[in-house]
Protein backbone atom coordinates (compact mmCIF):
# COMPACT_ATOMS: atom_id res chain seq x y z
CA UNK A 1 22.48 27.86 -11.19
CA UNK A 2 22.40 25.89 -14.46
CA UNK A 3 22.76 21.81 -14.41
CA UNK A 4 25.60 20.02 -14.83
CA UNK A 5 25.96 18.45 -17.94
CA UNK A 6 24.48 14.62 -17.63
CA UNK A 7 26.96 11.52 -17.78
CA UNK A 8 25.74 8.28 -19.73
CA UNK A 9 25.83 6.63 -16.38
CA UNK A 10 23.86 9.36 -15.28
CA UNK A 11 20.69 8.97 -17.58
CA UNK A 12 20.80 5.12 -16.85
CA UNK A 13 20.18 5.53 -13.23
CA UNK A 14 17.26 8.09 -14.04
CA UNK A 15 15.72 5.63 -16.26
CA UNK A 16 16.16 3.04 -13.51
CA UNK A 17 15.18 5.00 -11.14
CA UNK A 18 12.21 5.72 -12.95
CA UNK A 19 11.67 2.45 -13.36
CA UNK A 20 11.60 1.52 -9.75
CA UNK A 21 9.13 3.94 -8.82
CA UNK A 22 6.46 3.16 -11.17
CA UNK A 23 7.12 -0.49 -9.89
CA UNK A 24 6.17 0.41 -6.70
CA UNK A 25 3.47 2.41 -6.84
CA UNK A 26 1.89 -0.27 -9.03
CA UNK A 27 2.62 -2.85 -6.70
CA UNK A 28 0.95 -0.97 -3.73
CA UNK A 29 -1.53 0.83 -5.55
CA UNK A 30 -0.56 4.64 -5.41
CA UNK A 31 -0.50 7.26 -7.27
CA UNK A 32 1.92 10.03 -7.75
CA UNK A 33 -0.14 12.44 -6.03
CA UNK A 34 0.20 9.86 -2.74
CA UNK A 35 3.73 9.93 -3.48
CA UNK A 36 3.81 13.88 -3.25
CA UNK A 37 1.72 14.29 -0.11
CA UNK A 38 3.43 10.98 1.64
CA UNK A 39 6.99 12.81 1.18
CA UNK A 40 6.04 16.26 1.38
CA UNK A 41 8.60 16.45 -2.31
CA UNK A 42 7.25 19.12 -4.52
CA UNK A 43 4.85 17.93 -7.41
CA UNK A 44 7.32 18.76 -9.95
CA UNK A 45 10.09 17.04 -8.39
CA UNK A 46 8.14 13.43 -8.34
CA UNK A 47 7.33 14.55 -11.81
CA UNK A 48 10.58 14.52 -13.15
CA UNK A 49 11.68 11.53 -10.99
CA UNK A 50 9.13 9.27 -12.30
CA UNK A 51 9.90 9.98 -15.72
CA UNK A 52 13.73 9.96 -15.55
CA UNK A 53 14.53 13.65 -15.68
CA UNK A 54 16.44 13.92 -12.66
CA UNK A 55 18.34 11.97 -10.14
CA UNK A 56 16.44 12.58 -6.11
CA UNK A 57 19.03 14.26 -4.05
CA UNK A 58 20.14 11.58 -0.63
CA UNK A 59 17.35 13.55 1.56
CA UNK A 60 14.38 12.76 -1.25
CA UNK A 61 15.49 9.35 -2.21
CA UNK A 62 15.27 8.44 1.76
CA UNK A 63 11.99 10.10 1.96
CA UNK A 64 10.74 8.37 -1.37
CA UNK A 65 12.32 4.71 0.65
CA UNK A 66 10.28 5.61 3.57
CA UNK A 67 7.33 6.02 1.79
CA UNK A 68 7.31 2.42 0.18
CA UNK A 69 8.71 0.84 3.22
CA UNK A 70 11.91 -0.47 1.05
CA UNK A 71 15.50 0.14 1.61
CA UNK A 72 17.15 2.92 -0.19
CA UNK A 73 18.94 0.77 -2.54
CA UNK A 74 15.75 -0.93 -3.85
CA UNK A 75 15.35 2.42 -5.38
CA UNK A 76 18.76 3.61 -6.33
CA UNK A 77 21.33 0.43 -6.94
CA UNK A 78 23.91 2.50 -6.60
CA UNK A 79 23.26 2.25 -2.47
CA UNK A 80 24.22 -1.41 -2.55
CA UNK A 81 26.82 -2.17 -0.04
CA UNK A 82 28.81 -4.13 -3.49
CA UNK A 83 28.14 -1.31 -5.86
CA UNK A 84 31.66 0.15 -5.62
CA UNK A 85 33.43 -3.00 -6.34
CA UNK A 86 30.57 -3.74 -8.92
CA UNK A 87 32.02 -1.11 -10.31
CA UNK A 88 35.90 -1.36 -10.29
CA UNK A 89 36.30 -5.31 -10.66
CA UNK A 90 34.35 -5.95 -14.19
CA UNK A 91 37.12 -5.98 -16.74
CA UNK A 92 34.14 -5.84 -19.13
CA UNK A 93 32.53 -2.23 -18.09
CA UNK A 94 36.60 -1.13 -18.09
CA UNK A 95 36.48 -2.37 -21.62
CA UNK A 96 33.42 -0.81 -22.45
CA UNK A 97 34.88 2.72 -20.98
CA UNK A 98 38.18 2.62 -23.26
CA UNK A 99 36.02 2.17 -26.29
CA UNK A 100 32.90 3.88 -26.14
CA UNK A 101 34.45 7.18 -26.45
CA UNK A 102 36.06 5.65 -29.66
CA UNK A 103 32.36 5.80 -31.47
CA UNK A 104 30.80 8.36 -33.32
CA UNK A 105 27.76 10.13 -31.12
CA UNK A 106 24.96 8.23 -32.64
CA UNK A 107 26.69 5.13 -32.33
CA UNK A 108 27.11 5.84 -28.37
CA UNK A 109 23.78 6.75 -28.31
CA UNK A 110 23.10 3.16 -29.60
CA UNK A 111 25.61 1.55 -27.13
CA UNK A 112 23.45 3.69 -24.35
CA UNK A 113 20.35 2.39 -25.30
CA UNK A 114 21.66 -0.82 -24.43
CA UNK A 115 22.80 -0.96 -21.51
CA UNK A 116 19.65 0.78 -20.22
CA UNK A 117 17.80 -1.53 -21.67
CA UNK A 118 20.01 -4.06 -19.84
CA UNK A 119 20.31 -2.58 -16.70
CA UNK A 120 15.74 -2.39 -16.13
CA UNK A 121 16.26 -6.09 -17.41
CA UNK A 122 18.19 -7.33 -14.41
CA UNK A 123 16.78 -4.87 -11.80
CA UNK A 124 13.63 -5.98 -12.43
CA UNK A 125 14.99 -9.18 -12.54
CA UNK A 126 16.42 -8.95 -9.08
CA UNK A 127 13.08 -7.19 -7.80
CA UNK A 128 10.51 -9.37 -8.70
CA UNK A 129 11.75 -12.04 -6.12
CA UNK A 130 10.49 -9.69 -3.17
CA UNK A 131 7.11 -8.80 -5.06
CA UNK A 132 3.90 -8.48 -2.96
CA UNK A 133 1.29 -10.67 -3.84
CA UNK A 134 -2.03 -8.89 -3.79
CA UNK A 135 -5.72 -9.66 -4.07
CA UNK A 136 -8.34 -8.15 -5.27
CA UNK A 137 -11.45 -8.44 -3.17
CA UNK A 138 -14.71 -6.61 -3.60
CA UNK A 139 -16.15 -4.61 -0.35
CA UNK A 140 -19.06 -2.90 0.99
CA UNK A 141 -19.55 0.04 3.31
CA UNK A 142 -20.66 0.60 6.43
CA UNK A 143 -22.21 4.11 6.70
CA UNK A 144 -20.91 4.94 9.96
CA UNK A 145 -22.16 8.38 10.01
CA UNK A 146 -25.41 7.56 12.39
CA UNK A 147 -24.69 5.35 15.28
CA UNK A 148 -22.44 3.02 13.47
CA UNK A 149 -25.57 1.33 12.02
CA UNK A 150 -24.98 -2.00 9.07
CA UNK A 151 -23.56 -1.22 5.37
CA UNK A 152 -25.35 1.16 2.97
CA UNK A 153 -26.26 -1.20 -0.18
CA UNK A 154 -25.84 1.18 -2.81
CA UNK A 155 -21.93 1.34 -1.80
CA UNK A 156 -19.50 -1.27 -3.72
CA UNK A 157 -16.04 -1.10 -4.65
CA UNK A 158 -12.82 -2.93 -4.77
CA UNK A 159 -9.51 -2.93 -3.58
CA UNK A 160 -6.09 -4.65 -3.44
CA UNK A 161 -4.99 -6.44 -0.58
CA UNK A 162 -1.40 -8.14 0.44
CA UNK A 163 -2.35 -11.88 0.61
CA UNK A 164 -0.36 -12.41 3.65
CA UNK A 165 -2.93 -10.41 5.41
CA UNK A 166 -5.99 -11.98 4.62
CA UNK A 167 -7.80 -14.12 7.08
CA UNK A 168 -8.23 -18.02 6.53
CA UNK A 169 -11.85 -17.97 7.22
CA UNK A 170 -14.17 -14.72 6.26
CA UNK A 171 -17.59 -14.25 4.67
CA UNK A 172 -17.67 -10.13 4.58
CA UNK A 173 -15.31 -7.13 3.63
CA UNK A 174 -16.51 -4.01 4.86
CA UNK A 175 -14.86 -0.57 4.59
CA UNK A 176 -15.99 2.10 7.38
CA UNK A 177 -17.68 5.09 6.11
CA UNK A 178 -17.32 8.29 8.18
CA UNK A 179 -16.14 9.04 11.82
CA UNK A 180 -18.73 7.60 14.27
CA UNK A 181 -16.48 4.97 15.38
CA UNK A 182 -13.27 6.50 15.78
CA UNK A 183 -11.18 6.49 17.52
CA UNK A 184 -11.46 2.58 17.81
CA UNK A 185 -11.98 2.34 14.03
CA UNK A 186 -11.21 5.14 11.65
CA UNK A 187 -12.59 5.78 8.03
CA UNK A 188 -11.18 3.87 5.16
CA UNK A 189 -10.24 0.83 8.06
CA UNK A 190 -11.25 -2.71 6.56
CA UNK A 191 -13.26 -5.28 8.60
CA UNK A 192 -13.01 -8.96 7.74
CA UNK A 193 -16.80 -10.07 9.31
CA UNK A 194 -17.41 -13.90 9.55
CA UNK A 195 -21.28 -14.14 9.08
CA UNK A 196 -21.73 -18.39 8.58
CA UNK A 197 -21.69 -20.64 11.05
CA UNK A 198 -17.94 -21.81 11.21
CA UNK A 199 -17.45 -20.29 14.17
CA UNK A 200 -18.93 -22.10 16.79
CA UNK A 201 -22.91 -20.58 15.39
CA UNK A 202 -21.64 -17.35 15.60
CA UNK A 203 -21.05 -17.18 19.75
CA UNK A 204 -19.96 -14.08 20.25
CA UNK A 205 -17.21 -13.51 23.44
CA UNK A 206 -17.62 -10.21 26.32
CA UNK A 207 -15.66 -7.22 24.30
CA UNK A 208 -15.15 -8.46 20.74
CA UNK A 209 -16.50 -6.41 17.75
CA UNK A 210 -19.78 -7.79 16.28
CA UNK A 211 -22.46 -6.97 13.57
CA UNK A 212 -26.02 -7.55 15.77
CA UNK A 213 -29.41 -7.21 14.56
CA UNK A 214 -31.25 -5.20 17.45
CA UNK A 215 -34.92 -3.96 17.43
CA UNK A 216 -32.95 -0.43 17.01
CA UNK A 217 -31.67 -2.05 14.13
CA UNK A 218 -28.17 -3.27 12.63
CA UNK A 219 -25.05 -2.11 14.02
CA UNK A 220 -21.42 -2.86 14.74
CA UNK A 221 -20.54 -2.95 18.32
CA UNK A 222 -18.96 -4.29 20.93
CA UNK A 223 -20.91 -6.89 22.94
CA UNK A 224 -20.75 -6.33 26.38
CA UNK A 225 -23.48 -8.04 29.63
CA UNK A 226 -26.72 -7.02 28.60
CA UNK A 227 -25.69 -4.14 26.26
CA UNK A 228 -23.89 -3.02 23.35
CA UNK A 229 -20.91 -0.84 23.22
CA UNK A 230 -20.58 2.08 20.97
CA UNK A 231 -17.48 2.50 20.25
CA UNK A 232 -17.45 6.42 19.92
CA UNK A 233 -18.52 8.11 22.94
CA UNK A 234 -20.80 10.36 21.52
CA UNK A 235 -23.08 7.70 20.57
CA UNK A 236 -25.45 5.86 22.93
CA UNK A 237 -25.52 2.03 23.28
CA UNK A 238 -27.70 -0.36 23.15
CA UNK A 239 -29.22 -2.28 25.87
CA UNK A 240 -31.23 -5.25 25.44
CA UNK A 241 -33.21 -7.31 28.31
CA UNK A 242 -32.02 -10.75 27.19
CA UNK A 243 -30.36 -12.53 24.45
CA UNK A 244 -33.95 -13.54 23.43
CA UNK A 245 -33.43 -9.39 21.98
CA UNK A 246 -30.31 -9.76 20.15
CA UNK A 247 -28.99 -11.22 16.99
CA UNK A 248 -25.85 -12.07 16.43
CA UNK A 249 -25.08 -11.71 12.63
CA UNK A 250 -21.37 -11.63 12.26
CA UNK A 251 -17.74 -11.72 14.42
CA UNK A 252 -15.05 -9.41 13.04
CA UNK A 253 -12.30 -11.73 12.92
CA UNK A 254 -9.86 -8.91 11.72
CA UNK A 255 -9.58 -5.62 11.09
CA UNK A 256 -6.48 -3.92 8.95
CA UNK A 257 -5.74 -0.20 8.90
CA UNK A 258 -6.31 2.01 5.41
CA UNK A 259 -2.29 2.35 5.08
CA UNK A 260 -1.88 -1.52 4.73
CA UNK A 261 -3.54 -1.80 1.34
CA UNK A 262 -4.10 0.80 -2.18
């Protein structure tokens, strides 16, 4: 079954649509693959809803809302709870109605170029007052492959992170490499590591998650009496006679899952 033929109002909302898409997966750092997979929407489909094609049915547009975390409307205006009488009580868009159909086609097409135009103006407008602030912060792995044992040098990158979510007082950003530690931390999960000695010369408290130098070498574990706690069961500890044995190097002050940032 063929389309329907497309109404000017039609094509605006695809272009601000559009618009509102791109916006957010710049503002969170995605892709439109991550769209695709995150929504289970066919490739084509994002395709042609990214670059104002077609209009998402209800079902899509809801799944594409879900996906950001944003209300449906944030998307598509037209879900406003005043978008009806948006619509009914300008005298101006009635105005606007009576005449356009007065004007030659290429002269309409003019008239629709600007009220697109006018239309991103003011959404983005209205958006940009709930924008995200990110950071970028640069971040090293830890190869977690063998025992959970300290970052592999030859591994930098960077990535974007809310500001909100940032702790006050960090030294290190680490990213976990591989599955050694799940299921307490899983690959691509961020640790924010406090290595100087603002807190308290680096004491260290009976379960919380530490980076210790060992005569095994360096790993992240949990300190426990005497011994160090893998935190995948497959993997032995580490036991130590004495403090006299063990190193404190760093506290993980936070941690933050790989769906809260890029």
């Amino acid at each position: 079954m063929g389309r329907g033929k497309s109404t000017p109002q039609d094509e605006a909302m695809k272009n601000i649509i559009s618009s509102n898409i791109k916006k957010y997966l710049n503002l969170q750092n995605k892709k439109a693959i991550d769209l695709q997979k995150g929504t289970g929407i066919s490739q084509s489909s994002i395709s042609e809803y990214i670059n104002g094609k077609t209009l998402p049915n209800p079902g899509n547009l809801q799944k594409i809302a879900d996906f950001f975390d944003v209300l449906r409307e944030d998307i598509d205006p037209r879900h406003s709870e005043n978008w009806e009488t948006q619509q009914t009580e300008s005298p101006i868009l009635t105005e606007i109605n009576r005449i356009s159909p007065l004007l030659e086609e290429p002269r309409q097409q003019i008239v629709l170029d600007t009220i697109q135009e006018q239309l991103l103006e003011q959404n983005s407008s209205t958006s940009s007052k709930n924008t995200i602030n990110y950071k970028t912060l640069p971040v090293r792995g830890i190869e977690a492959s063998k025992n959970g044992h300290w970052y592999n040098e030859n591994i930098f990158m960077d990535v974007q992170i809310p500001v909100s979510i940032i702790p006050e007082n960090y030294d290190e950003l680490v990213i976990i490499l591989g599955e050694s530690m799940r299921p307490h931390l899983e690959h691509g999960e961020l640790l924010f590591i406090q290595t100087s000695d603002k807190k308290a010369n680096l004491e260290i408290e009976e379960g919380q998650l530490g980076l210790f130098n060992t005569s095994e070498g360096i790993f992240i574990k949990k300190y426990r009496n005497h011994y160090l706690e893998s935190l995948n069961s497959d993997f032995k500890h580490v036991f130590f006679k004495d403090d006299d044995h063990l190193k404190t190097l760093g506290v993980v002050v936070k941690t933050i899952k790989n769906n809260t940032y890029n």
